[in-house]
Protein backbone atom coordinates (compact mmCIF):
# COMPACT_ATOMS: atom_id res chain seq x y z
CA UNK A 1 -40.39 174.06 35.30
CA UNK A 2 -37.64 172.05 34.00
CA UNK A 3 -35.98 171.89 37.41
CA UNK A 4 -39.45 170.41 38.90
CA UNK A 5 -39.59 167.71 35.73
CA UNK A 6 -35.94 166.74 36.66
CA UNK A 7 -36.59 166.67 40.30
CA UNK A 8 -39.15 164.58 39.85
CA UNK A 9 -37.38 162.08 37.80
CA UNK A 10 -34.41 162.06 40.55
CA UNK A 11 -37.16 160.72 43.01
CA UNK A 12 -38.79 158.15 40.79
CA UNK A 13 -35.77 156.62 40.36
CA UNK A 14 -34.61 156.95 43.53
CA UNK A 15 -37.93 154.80 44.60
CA UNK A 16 -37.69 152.14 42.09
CA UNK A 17 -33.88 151.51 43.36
CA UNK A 18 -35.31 151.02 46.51
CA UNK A 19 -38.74 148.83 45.62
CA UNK A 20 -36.03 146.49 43.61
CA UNK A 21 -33.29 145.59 46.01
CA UNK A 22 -34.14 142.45 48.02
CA UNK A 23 -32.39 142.44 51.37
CA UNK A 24 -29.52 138.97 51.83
CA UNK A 25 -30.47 137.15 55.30
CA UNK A 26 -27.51 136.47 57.40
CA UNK A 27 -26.74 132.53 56.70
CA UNK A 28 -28.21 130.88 59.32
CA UNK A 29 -26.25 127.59 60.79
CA UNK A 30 -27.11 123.73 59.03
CA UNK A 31 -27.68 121.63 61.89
CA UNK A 32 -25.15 118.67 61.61
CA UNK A 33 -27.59 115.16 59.87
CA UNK A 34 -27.60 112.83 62.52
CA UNK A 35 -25.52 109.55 61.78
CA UNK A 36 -27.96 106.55 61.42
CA UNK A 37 -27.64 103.75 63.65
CA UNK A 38 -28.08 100.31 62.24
CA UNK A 39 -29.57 97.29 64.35
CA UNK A 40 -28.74 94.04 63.34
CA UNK A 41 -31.14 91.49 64.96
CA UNK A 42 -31.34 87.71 64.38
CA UNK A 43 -34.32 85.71 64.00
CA UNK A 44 -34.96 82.52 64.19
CA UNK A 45 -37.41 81.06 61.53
CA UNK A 46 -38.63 77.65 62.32
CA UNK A 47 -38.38 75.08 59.28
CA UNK A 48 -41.16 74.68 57.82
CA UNK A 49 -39.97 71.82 55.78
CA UNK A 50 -37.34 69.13 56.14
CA UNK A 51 -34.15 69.54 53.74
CA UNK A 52 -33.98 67.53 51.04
CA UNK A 53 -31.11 64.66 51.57
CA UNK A 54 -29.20 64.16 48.24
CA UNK A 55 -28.70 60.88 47.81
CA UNK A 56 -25.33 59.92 47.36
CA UNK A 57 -23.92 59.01 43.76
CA UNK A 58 -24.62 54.81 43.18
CA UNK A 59 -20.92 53.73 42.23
CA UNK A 60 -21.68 50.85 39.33
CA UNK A 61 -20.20 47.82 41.19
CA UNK A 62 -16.65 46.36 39.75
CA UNK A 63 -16.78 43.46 38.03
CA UNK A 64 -14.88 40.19 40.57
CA UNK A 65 -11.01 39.82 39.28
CA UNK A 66 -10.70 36.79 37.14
CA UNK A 67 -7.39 34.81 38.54
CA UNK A 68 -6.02 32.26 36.38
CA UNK A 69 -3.55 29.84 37.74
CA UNK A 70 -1.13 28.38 34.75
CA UNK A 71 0.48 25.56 35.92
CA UNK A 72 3.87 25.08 34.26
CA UNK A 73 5.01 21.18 35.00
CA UNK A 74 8.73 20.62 34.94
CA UNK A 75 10.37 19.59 31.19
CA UNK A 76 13.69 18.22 33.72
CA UNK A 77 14.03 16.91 36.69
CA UNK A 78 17.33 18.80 38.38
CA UNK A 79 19.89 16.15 38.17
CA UNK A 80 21.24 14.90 41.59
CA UNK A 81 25.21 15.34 40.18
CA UNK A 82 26.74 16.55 36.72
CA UNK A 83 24.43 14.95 33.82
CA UNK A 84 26.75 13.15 30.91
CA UNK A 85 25.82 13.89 27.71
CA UNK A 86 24.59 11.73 25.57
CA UNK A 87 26.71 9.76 22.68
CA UNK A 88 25.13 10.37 18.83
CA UNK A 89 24.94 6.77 17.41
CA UNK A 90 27.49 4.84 19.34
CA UNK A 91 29.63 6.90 20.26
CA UNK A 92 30.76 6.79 23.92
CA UNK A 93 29.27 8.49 26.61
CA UNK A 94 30.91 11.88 27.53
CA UNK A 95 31.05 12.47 31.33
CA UNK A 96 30.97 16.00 32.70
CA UNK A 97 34.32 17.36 33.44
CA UNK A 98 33.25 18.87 36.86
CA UNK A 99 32.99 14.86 37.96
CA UNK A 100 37.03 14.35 37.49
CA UNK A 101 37.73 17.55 40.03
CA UNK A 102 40.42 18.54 37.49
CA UNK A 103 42.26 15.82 37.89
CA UNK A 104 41.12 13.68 35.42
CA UNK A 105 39.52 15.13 32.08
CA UNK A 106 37.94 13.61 29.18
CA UNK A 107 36.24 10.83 30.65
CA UNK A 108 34.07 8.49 28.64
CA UNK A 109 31.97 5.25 28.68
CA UNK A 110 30.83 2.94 26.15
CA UNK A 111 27.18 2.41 27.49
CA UNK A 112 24.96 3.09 30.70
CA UNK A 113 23.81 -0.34 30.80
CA UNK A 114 25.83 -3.09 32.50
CA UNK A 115 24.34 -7.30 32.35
CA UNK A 116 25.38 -10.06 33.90
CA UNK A 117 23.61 -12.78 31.34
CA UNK A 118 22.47 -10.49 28.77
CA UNK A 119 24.18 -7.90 26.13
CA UNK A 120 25.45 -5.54 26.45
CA UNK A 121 27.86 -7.41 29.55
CA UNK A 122 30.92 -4.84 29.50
CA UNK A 123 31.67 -0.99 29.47
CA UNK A 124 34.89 0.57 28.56
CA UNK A 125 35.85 3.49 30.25
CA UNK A 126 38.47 5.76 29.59
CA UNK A 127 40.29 8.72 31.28
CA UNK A 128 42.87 11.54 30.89
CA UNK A 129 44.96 13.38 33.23
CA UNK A 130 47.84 15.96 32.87
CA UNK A 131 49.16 15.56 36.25
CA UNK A 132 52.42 13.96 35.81
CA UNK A 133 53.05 12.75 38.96
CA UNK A 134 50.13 9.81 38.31
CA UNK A 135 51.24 7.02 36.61
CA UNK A 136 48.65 4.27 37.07
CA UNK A 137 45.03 4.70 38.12
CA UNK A 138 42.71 2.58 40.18
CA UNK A 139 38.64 1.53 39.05
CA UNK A 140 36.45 1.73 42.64
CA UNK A 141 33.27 0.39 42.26
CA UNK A 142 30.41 -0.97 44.22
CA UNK A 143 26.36 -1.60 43.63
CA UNK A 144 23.67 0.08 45.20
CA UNK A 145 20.14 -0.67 45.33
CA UNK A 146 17.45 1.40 43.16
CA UNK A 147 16.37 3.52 45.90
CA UNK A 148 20.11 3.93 47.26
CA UNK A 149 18.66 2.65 51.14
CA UNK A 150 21.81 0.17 52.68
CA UNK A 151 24.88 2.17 52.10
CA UNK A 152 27.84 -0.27 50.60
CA UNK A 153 31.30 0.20 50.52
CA UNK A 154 33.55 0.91 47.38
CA UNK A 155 35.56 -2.12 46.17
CA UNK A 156 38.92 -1.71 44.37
CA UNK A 157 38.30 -3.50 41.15
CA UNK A 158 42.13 -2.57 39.35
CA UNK A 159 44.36 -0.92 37.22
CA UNK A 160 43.25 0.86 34.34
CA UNK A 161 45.82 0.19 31.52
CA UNK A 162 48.12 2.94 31.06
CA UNK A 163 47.53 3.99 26.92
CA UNK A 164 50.53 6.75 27.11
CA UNK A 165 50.05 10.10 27.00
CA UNK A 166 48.59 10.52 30.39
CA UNK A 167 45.43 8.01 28.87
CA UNK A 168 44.15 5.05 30.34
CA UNK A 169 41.26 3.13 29.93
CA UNK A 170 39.78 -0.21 31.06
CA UNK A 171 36.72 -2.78 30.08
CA UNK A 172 34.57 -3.55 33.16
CA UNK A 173 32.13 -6.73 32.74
CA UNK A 174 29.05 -7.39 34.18
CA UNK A 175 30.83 -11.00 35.63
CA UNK A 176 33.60 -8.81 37.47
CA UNK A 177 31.07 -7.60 39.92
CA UNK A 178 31.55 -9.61 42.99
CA UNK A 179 29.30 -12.46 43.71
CA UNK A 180 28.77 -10.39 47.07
CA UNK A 181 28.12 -7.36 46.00
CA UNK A 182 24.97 -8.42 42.94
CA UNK A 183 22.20 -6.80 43.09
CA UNK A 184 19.64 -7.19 40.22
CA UNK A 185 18.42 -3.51 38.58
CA UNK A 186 20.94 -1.59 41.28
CA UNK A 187 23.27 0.82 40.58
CA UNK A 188 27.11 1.16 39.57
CA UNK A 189 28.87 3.80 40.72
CA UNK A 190 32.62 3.88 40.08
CA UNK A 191 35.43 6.15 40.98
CA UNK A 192 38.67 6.83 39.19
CA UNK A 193 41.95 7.27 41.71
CA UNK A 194 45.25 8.35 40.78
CA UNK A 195 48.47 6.92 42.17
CA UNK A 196 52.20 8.56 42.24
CA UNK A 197 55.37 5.49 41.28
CA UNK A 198 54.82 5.15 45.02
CA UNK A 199 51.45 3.50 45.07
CA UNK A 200 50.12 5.93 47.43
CA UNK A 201 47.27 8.31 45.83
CA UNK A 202 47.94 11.50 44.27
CA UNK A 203 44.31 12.38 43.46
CA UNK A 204 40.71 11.28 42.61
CA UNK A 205 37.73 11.84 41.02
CA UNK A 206 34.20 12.10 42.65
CA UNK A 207 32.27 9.05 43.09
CA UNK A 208 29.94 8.81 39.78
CA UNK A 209 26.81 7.61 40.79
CA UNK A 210 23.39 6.64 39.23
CA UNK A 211 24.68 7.08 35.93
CA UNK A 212 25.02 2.73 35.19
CA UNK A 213 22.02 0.68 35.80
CA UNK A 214 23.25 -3.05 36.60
CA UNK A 215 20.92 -6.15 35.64
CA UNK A 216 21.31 -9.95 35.83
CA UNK A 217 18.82 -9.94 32.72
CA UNK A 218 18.00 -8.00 29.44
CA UNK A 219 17.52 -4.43 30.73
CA UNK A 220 14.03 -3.65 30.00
């Protein structure tokens, strides 16, 4: 009997072994996924509205450049030759050195008026020179008219008087003008020319010009 229960309990579980086990399928094969194709196609909308223009940025207008002209007028008129300067009181006249060519130095002249009827009717000048070798020294002079239009020749007036020292000096008149050679509100111009024991000329100055006004009358 016990055999039979045993047997019987071989089988049942036998059967339930068999109800449970689930059989495995054979893996099937996973078809490869297709790679997706992408179209791209353009299309052409029609506007339906005209684009907007921007207007361009208004640039505010610059104001006109103001130009002011300053006119500066002249305080001196560029002399034509070396200015003299002028005495304090009456003290004489001090010519410019650059007029005696460094020959003569220290040049001077008691006015820059000259008269024949009227005051003042002389000038003295006087004149320097270290170059040994002069020994007297010669006035040239002649008159020109205001505007300087007829060129005129230089007259020898004299010797200066020798004051030692390499120093002369000499007083010219109004009357030692030559009757010829008058000319009423002209100009004097003079020269100053060295001469050697010989009498023949060693040196001379330039010829100082416009710096004498000549008159018959009062200079006004």
């Amino acid at each position: 009997m016990k055999k039979l229960i045993l047997l019987v309990l071989v089988l049942a579980l036998s059967a339930c072994t068999s109800a449970t086990e689930v059989p495995v399928a054979a893996p099937t094969d996973v078809p490869p996924t297709p790679t997706p194709v992408v179209v791209v196609q353009t299309v052409v909308v029609e506007a339906t509205q005209a684009p907007t223009e921007v207007p361009p940025t208004a640039v505010p207008p610059t104001a006109a450049p103001v130009v002011v002209t300053v006119v500066v007028e002249p305080t001196q008129v560029p002399p034509t030759q070396a200015p003299v300067q002028q005495p304090a009181g009456n003290s004489p006249i001090k010519l410019d050195d650059v007029l005696g060519k460094g020959v003569f130095t220290n040049m001077t002249m008691t006015g820059d008026k000259l008269t024949l009827r009227c005051t003042p009717r002389d000038i003295t000048f006087n004149v320097t020179t270290s170059n040994t070798t002069i020994v007297d020294v010669l006035l040239w002079y002649r008159i020109m008219d205001v505007n300087r239009q007829y060129q005129k020749d230089y007259k020898n007036f004299g010797k200066m008087v020798s004051n030692g020292g390499g120093n002369f000096s000499l007083t010219f008149s109004g009357e030692d003008v030559h009757p010829d050679l008058r000319l009423d509100g002209g100009w004097l111009d003079f020269q100053f020319v060295g001469l050697a024991k010989s009498g023949d000329v060693v040196d001379r100055s330039q010829t100082i010009e416009g710096l004498v006004k000549y008159t018959f009358d009062c200079p006004k």
